[in-house]
Protein backbone atom coordinates (compact mmCIF):
# COMPACT_ATOMS: atom_id res chain seq x y z
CA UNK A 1 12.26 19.97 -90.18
CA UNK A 2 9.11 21.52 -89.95
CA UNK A 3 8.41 24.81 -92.36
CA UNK A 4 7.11 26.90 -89.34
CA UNK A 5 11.01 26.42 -87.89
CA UNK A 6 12.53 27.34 -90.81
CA UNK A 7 10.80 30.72 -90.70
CA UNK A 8 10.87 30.76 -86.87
CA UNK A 9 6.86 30.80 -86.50
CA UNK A 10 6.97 27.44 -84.61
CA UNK A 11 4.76 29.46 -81.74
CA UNK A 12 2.83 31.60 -84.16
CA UNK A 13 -0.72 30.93 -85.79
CA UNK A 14 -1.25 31.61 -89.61
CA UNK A 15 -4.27 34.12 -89.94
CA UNK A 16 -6.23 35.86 -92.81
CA UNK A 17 -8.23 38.71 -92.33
CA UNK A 18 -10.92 40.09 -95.10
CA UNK A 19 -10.33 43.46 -94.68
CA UNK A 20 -13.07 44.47 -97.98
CA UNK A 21 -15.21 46.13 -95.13
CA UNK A 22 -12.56 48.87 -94.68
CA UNK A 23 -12.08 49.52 -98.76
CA UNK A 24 -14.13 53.09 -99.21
CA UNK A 25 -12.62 54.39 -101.50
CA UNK A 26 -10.01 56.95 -100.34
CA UNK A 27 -8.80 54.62 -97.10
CA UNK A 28 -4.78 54.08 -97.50
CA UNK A 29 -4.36 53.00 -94.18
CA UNK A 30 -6.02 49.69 -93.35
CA UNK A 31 -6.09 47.89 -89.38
CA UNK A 32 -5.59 44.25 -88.77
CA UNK A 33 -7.35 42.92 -86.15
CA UNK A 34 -4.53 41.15 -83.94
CA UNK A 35 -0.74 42.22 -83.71
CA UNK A 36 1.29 40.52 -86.43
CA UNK A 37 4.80 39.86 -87.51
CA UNK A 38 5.26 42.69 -90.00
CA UNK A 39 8.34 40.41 -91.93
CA UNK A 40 4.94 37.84 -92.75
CA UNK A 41 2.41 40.33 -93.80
CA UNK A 42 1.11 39.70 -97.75
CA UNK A 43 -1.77 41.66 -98.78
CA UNK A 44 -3.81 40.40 -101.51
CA UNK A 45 -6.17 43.55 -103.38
CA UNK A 46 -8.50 41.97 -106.05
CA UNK A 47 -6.80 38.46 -105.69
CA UNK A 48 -3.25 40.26 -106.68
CA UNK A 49 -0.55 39.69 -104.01
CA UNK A 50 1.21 42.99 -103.30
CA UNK A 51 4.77 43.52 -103.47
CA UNK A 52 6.74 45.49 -100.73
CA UNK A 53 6.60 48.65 -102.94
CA UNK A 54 2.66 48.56 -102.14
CA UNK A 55 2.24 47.91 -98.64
CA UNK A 56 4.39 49.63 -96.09
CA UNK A 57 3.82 48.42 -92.46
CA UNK A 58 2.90 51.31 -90.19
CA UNK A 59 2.47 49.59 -86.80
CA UNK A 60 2.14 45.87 -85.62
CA UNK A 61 -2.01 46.36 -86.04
CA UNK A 62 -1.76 48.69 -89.73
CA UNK A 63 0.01 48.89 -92.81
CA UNK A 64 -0.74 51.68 -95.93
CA UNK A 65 -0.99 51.06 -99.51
CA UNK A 66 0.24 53.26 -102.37
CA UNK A 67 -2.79 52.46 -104.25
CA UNK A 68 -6.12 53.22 -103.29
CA UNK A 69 -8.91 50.48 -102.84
CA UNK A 70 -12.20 51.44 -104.30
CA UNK A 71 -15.13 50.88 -101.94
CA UNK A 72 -15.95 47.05 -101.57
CA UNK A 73 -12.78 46.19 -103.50
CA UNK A 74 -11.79 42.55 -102.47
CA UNK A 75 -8.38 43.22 -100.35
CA UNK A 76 -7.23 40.33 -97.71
CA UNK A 77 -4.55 40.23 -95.73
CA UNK A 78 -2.44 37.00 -94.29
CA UNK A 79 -0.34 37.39 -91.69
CA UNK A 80 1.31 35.19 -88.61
CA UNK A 81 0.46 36.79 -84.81
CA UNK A 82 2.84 37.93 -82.79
């Protein structure tokens, strides 16, 4: 069996975003780019992956952080579409 059925993404497309662009330095609230599956969302700040108490999805395009990027920090996100 395939790894995209056992997760139920068989239909979905794996994407990464470099979201470093948005990082100013006070931002909390970052967009993606394309709707996405808010169960497959990992954010990665300074090549750390977050944990759930980090990142709290807002909206199928945003999510927040309880930390604070500073400007041109390195913070990626991967994510399936919707």
């Amino acid at each position: 069996m395939p790894i995209s059925d056992i997760f139920n993404q068989a239909s979905s497309v794996l994407k990464v975003e470099d979201l470093t662009s948005q990082c100013n330095g006070s931002r909390q609230v970052f967009t993606i780019s394309e709707a996405f599956d808010s169960s497959s969302l990992r954010v990665y700040w300074n090549g750390i992956r977050q944990t759930t108490t980090e990142i709290v999805v807002e909206s199928s395009l945003t999510f927040s952080t309880t930390f604070t990027p500073a400007t041109g920090a390195p913070l990626v996100a991967e994510f399936y579409t919707l």
